[in-house]
PDB file of N, CA and C in Angstrom:
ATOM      1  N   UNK A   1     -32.612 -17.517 -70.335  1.00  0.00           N
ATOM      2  CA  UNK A   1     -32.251 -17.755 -68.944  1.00  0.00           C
ATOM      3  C   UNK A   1     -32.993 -18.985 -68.444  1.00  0.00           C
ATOM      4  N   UNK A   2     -32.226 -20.137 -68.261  1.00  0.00           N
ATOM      5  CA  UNK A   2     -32.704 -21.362 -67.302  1.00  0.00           C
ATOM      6  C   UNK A   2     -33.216 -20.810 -66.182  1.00  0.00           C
ATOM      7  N   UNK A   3     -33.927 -21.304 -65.479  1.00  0.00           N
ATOM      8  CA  UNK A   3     -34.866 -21.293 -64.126  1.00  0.00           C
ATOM      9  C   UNK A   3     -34.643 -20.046 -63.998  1.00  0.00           C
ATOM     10  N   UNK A   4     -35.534 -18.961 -64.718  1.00  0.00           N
ATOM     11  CA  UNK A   4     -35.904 -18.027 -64.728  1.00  0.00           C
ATOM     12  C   UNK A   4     -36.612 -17.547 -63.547  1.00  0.00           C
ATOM     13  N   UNK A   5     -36.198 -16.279 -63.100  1.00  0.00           N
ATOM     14  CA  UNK A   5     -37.406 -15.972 -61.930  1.00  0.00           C
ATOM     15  C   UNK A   5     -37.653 -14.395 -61.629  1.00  0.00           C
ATOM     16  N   UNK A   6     -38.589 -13.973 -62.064  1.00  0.00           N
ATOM     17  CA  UNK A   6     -38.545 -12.747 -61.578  1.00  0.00           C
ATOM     18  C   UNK A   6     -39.213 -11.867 -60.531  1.00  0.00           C
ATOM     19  N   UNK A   7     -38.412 -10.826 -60.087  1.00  0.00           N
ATOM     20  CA  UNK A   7     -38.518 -10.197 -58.662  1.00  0.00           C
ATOM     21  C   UNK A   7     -38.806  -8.951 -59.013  1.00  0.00           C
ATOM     22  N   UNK A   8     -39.024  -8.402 -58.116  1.00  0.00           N
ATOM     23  CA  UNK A   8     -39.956  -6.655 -57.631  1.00  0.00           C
ATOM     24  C   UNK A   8     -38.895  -6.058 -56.870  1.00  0.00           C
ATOM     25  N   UNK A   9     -37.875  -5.156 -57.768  1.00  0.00           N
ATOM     26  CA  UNK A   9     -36.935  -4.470 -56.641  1.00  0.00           C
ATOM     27  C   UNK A   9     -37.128  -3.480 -56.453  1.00  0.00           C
ATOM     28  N   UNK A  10     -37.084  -2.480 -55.649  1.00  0.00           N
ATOM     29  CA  UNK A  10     -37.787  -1.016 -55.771  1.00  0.00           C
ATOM     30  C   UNK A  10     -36.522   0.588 -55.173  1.00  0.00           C
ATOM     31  N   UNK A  11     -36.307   1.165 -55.919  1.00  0.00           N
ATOM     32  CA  UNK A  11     -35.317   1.957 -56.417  1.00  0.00           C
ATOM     33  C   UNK A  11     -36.206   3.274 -55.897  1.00  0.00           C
ATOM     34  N   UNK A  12     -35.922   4.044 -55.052  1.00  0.00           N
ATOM     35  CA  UNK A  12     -36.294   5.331 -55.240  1.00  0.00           C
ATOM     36  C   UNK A  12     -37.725   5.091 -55.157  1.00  0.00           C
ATOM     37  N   UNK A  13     -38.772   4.718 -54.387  1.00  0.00           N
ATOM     38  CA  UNK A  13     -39.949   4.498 -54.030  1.00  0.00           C
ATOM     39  C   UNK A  13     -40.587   4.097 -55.752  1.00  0.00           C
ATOM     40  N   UNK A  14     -39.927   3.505 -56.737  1.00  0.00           N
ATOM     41  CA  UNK A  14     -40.256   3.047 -57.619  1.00  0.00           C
ATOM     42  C   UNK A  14     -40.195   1.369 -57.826  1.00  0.00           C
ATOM     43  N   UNK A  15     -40.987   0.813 -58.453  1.00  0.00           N
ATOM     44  CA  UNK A  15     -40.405  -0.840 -58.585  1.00  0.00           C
ATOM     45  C   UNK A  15     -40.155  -1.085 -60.031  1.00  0.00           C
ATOM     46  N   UNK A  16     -39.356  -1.902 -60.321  1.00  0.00           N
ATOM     47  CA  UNK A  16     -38.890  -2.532 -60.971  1.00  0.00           C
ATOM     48  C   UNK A  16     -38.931  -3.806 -61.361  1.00  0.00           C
ATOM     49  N   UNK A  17     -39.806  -4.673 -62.154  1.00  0.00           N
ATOM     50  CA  UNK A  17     -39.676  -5.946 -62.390  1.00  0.00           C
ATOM     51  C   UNK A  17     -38.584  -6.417 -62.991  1.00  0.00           C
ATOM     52  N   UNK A  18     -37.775  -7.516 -62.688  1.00  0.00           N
ATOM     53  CA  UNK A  18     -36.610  -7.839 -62.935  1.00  0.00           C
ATOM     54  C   UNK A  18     -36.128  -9.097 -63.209  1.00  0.00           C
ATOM     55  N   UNK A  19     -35.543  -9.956 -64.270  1.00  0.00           N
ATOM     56  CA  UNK A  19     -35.412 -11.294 -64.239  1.00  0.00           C
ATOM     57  C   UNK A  19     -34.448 -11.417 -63.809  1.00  0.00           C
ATOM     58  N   UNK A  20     -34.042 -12.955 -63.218  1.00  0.00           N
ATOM     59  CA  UNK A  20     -32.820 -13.275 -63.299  1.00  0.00           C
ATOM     60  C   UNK A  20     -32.803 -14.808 -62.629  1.00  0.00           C
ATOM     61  N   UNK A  21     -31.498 -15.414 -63.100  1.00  0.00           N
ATOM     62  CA  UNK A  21     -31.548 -16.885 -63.082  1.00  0.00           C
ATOM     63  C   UNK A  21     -31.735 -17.203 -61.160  1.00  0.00           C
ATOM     64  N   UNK A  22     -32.611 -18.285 -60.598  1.00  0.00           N
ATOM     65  CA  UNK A  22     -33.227 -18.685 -59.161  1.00  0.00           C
ATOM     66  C   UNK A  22     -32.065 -18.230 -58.228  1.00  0.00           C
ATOM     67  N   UNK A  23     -31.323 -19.033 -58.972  1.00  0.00           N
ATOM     68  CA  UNK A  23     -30.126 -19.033 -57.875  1.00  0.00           C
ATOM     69  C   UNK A  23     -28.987 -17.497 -57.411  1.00  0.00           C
ATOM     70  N   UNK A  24     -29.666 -16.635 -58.231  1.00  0.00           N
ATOM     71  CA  UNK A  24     -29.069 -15.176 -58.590  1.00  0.00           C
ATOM     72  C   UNK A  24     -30.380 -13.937 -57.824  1.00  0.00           C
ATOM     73  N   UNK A  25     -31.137 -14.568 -57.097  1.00  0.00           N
ATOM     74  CA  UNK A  25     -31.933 -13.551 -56.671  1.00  0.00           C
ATOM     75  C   UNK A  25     -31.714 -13.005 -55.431  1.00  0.00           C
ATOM     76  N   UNK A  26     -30.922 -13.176 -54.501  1.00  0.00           N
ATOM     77  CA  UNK A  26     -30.346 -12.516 -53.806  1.00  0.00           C
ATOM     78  C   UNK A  26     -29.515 -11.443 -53.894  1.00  0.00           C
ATOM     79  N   UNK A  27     -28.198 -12.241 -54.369  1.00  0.00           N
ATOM     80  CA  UNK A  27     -27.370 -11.122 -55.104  1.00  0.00           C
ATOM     81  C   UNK A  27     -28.356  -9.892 -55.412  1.00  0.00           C
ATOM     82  N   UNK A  28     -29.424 -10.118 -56.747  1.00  0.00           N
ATOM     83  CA  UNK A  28     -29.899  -9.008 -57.369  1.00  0.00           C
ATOM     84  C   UNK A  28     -30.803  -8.170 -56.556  1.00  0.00           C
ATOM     85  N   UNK A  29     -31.254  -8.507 -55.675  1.00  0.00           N
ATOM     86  CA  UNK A  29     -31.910  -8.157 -54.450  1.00  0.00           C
ATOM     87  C   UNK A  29     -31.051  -7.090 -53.549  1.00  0.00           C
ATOM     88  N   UNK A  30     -29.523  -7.295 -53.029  1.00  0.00           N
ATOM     89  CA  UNK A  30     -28.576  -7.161 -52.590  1.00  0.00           C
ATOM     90  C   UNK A  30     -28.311  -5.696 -53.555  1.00  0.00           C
ATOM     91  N   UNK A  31     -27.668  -6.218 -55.119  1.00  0.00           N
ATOM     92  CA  UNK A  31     -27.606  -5.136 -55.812  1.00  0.00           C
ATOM     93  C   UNK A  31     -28.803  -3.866 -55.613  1.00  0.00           C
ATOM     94  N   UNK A  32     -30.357  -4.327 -56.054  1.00  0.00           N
ATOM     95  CA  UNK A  32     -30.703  -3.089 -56.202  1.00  0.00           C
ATOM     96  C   UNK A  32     -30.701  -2.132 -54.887  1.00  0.00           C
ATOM     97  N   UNK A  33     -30.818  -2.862 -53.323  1.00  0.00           N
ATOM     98  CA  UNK A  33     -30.886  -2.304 -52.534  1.00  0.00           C
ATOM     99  C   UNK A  33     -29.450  -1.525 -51.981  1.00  0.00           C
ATOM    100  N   UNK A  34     -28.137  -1.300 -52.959  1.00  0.00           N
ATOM    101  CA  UNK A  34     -27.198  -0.830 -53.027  1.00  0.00           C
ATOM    102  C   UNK A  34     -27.232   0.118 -53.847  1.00  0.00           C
ATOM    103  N   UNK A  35     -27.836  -0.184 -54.942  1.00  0.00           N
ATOM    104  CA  UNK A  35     -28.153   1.170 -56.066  1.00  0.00           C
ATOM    105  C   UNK A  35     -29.606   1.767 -55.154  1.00  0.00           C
ATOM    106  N   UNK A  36     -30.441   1.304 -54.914  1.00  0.00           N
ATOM    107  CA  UNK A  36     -31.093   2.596 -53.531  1.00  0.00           C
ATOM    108  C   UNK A  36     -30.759   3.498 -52.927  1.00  0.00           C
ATOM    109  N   UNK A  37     -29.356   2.741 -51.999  1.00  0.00           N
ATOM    110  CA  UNK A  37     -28.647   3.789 -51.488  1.00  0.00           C
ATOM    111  C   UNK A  37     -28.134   4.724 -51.181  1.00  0.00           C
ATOM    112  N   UNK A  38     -27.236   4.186 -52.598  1.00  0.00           N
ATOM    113  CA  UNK A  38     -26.236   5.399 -53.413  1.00  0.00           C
ATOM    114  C   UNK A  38     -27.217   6.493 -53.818  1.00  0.00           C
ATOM    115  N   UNK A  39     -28.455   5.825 -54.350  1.00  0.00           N
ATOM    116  CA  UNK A  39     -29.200   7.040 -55.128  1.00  0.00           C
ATOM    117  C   UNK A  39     -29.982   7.959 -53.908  1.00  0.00           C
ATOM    118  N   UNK A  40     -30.404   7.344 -53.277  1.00  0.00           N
ATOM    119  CA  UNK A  40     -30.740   7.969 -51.750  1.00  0.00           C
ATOM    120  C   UNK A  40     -29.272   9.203 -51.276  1.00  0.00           C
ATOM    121  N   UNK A  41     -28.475   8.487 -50.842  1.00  0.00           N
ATOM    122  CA  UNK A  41     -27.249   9.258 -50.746  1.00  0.00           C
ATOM    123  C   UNK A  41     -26.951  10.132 -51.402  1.00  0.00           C
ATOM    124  N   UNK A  42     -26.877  10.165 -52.541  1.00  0.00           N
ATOM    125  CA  UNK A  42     -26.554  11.239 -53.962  1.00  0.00           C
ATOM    126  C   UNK A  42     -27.291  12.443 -53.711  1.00  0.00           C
ATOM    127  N   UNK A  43     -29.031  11.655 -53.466  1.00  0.00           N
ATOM    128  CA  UNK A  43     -30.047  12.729 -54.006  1.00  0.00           C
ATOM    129  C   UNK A  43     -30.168  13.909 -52.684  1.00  0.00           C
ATOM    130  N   UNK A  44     -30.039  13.114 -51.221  1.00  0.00           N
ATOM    131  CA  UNK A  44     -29.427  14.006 -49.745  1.00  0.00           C
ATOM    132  C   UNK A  44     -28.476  14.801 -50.058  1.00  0.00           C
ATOM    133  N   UNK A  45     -26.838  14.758 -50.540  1.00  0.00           N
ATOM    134  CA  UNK A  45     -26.077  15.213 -50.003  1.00  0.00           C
ATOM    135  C   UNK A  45     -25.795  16.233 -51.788  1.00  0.00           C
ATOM    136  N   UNK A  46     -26.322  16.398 -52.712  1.00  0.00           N
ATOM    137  CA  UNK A  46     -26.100  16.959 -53.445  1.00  0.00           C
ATOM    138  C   UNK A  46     -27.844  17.861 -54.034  1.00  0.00           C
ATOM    139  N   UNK A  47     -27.240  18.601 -54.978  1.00  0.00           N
ATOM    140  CA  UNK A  47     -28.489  19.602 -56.225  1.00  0.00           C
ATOM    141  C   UNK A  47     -28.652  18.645 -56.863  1.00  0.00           C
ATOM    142  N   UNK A  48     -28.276  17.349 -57.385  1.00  0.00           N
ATOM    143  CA  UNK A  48     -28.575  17.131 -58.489  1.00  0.00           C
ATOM    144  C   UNK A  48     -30.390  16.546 -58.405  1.00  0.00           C
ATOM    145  N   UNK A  49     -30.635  17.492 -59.725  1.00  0.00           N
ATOM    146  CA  UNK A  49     -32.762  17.305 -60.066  1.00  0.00           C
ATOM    147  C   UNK A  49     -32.494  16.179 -61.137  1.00  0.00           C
ATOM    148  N   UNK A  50     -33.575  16.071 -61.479  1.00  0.00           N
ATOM    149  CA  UNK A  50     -34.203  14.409 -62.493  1.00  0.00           C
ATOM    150  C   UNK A  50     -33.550  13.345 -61.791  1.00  0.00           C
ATOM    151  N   UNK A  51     -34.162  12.299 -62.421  1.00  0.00           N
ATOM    152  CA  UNK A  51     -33.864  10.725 -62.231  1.00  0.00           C
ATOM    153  C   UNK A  51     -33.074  10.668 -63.097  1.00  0.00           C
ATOM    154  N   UNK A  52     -32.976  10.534 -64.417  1.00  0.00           N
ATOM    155  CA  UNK A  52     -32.074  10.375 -65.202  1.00  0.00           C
ATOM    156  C   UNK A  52     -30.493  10.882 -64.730  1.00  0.00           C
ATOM    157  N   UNK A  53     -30.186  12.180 -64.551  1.00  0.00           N
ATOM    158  CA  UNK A  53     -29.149  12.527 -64.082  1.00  0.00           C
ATOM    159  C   UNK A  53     -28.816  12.071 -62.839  1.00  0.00           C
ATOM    160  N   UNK A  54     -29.768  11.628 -61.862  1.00  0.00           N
ATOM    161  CA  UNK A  54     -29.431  10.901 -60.521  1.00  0.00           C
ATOM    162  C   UNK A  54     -28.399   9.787 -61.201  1.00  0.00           C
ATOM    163  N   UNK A  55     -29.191   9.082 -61.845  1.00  0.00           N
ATOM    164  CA  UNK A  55     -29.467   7.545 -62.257  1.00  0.00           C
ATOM    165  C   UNK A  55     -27.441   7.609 -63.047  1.00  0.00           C
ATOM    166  N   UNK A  56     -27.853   8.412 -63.426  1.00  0.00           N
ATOM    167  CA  UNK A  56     -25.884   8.866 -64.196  1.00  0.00           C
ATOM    168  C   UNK A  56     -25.071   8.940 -63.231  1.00  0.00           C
ATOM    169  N   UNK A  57     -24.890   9.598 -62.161  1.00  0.00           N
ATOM    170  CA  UNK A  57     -24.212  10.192 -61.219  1.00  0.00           C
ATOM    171  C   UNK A  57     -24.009   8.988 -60.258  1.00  0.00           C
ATOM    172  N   UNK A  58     -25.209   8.242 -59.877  1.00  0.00           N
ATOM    173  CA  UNK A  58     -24.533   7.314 -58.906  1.00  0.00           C
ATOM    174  C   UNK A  58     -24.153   5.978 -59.810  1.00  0.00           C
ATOM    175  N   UNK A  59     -24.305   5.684 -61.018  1.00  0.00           N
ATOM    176  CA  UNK A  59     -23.876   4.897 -61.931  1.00  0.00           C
ATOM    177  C   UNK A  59     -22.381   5.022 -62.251  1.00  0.00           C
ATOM    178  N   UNK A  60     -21.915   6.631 -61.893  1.00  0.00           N
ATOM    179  CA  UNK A  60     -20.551   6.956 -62.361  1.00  0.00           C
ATOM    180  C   UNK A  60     -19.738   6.778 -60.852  1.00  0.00           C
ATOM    181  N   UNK A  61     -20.642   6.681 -59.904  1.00  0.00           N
ATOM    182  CA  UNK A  61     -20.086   6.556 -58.412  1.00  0.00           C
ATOM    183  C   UNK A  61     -19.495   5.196 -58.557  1.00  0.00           C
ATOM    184  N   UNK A  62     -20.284   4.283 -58.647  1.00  0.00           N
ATOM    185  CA  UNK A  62     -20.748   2.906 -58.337  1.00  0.00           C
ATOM    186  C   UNK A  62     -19.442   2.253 -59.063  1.00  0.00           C
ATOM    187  N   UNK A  63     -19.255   3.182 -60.079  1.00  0.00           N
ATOM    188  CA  UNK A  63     -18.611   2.515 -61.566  1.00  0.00           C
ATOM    189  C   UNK A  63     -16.730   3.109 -60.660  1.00  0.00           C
ATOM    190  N   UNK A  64     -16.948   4.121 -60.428  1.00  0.00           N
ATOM    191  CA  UNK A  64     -15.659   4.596 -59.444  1.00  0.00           C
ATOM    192  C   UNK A  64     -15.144   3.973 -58.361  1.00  0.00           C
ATOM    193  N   UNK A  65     -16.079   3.345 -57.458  1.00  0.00           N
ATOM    194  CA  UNK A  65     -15.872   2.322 -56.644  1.00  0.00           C
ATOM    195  C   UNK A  65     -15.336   1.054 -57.069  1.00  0.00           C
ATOM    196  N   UNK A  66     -15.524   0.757 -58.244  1.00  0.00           N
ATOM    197  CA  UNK A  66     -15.216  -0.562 -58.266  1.00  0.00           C
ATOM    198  C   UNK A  66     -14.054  -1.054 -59.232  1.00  0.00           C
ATOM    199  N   UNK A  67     -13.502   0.536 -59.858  1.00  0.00           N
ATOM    200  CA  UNK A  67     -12.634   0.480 -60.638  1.00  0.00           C
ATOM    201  C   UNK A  67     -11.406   0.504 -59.261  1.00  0.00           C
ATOM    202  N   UNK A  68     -11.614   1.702 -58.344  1.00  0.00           N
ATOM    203  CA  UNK A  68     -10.339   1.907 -57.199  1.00  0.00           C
ATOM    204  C   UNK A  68     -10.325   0.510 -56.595  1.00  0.00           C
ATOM    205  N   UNK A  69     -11.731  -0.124 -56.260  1.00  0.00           N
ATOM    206  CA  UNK A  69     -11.291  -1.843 -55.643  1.00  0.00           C
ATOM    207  C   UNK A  69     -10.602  -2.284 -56.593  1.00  0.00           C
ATOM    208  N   UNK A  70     -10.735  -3.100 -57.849  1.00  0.00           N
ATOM    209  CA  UNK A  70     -10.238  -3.545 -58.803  1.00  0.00           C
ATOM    210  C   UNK A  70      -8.769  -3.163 -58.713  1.00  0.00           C
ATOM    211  N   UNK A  71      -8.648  -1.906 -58.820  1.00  0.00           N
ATOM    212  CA  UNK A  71      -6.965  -1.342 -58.803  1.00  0.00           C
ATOM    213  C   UNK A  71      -6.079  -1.680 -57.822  1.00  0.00           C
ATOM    214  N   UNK A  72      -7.194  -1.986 -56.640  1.00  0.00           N
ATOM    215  CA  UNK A  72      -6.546  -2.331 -55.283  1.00  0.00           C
ATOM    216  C   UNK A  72      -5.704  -3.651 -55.326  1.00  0.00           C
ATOM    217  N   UNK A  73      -7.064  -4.529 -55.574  1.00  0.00           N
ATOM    218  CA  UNK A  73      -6.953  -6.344 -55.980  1.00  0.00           C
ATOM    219  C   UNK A  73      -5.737  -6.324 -56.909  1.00  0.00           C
ATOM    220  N   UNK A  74      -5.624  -5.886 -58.027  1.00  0.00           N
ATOM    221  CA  UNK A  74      -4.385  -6.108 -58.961  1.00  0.00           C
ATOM    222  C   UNK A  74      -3.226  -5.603 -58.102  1.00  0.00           C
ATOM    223  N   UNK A  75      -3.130  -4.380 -57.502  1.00  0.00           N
ATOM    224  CA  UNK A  75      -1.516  -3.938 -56.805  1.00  0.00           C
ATOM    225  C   UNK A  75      -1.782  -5.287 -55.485  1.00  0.00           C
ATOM    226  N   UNK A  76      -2.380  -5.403 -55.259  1.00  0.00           N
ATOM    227  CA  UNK A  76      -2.459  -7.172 -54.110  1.00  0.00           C
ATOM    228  C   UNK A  76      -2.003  -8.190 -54.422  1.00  0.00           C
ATOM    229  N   UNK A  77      -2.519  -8.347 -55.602  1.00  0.00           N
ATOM    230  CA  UNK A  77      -2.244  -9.597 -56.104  1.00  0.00           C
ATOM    231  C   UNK A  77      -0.745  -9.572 -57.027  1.00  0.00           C
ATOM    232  N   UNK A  78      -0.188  -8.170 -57.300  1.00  0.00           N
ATOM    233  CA  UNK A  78       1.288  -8.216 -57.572  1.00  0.00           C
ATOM    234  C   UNK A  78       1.441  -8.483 -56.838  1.00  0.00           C
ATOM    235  N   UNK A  79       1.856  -7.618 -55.302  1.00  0.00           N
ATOM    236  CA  UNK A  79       2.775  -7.536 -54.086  1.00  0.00           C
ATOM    237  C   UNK A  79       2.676  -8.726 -53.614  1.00  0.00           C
ATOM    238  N   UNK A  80       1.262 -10.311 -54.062  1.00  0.00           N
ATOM    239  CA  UNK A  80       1.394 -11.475 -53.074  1.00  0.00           C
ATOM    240  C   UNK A  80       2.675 -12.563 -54.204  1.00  0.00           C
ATOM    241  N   UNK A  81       2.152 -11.715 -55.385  1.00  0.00           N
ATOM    242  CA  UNK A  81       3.280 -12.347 -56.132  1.00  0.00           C
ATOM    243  C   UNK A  81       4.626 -12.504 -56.459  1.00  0.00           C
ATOM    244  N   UNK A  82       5.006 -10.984 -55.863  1.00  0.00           N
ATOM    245  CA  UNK A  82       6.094 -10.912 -55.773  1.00  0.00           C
ATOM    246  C   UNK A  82       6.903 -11.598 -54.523  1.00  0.00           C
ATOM    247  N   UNK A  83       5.710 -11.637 -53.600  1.00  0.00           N
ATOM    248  CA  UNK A  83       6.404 -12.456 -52.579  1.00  0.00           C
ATOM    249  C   UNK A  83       6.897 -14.087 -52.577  1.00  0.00           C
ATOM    250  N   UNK A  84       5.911 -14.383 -53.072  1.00  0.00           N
ATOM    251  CA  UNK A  84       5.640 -15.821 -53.392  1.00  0.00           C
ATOM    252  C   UNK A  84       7.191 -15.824 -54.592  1.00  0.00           C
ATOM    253  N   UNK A  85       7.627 -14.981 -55.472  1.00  0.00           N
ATOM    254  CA  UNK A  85       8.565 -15.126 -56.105  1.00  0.00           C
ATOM    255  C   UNK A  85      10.145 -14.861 -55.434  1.00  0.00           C
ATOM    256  N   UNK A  86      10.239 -13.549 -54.080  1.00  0.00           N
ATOM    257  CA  UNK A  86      10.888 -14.121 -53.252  1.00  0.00           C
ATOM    258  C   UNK A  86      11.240 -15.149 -52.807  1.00  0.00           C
ATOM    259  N   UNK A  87      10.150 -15.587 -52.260  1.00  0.00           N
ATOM    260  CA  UNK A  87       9.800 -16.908 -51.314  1.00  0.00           C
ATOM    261  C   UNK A  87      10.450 -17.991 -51.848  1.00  0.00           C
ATOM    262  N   UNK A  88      10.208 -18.252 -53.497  1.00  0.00           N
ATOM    263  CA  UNK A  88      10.617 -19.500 -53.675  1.00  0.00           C
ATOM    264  C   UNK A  88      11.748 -19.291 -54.155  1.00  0.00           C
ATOM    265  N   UNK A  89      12.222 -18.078 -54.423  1.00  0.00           N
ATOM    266  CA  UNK A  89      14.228 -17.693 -54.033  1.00  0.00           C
ATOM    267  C   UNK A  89      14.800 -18.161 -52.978  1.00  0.00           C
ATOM    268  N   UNK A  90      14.380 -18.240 -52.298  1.00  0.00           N
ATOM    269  CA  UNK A  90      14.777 -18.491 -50.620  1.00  0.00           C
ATOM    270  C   UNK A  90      14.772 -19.788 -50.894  1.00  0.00           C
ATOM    271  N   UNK A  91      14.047 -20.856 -51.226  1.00  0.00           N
ATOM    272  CA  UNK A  91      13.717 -21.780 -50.883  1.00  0.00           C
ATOM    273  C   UNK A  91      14.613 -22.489 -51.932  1.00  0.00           C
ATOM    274  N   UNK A  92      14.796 -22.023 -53.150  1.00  0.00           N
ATOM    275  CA  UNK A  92      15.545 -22.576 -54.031  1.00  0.00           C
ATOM    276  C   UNK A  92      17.011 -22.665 -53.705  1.00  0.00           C
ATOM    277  N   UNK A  93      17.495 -21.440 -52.647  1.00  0.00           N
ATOM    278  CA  UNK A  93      18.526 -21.583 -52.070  1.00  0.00           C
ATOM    279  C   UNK A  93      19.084 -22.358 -51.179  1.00  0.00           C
ATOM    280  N   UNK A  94      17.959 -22.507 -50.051  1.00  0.00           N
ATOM    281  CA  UNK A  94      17.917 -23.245 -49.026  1.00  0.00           C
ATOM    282  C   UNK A  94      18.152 -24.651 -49.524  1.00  0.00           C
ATOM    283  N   UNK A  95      17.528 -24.855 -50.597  1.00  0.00           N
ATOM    284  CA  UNK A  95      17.625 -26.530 -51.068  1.00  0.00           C
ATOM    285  C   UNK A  95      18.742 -26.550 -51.970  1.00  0.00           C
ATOM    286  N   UNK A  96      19.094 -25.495 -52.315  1.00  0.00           N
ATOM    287  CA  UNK A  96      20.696 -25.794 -53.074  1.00  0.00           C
ATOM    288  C   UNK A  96      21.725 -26.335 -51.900  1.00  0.00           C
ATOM    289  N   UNK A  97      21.802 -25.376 -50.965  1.00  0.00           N
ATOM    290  CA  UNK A  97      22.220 -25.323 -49.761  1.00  0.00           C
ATOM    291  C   UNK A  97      22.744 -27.151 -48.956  1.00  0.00           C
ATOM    292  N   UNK A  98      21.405 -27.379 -48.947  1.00  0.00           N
ATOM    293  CA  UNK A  98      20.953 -28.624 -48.451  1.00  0.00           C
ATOM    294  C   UNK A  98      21.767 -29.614 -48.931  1.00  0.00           C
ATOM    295  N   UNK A  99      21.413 -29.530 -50.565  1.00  0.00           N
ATOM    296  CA  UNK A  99      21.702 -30.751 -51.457  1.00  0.00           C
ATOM    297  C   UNK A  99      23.643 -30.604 -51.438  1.00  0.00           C
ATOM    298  N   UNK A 100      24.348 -29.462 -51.360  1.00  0.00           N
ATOM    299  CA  UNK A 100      25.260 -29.569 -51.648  1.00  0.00           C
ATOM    300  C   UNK A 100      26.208 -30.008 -50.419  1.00  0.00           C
ATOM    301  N   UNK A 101      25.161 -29.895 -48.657  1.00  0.00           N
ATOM    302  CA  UNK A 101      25.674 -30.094 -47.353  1.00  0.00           C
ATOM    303  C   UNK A 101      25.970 -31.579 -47.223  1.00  0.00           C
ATOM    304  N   UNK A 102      24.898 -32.565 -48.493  1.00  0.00           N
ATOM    305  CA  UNK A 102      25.011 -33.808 -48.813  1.00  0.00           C
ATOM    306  C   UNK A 102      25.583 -34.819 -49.649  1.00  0.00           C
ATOM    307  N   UNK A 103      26.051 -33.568 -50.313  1.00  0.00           N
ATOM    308  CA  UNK A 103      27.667 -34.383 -51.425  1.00  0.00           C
ATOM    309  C   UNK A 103      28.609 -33.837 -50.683  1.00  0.00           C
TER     310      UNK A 103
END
């Protein structure tokens, strides 16, 4: 890792030393204080005992979240495509239209 830098993120009243490239320490900052959360959240609203099994559970959350976004973005990015493939139906018409109002 170029311009290496490492940070102190702290998880569950634990810290963590952590590398990561200068320009990426926010983000990772950002991240762990999101995996805090969740694990905060998890460990309130459920039984589940150990860290390890915490550490699984909101890993399988985290990992669930971002598969349903992901799923979201792809049915988005059909439906903008399909429009855009409308769209330039229309337009291919319109200029047939045009060109033939001119012969």
């Amino acid at each position: 890792m170029r311009d290496a830098k490492t940070i102190t993120v702290k998880i569950l009243d634990k810290e963590y030393q952590v590398s990561c490239n200068a320009n990426e320490v926010e983000e990772l900052r950002q991240s762990a204080n999101y995996v805090h959360d969740k694990m905060q959240e998890i460990k309130k609203s459920s039984s589940v005992v150990g860290l390890e099994r915490l550490s699984v559970m909101v890993s399988l959350n985290i990992a669930n979240d971002f598969l349903r976004e992901k799923e979201k973005s792809i049915s988005q990015k059909t439906f903008q495509d399909n429009n855009m493939q409308a769209l330039n139906g229309k337009l291919e018409k319109a200029l047939l239209r045009l060109k033939n109002k001119e012969n």
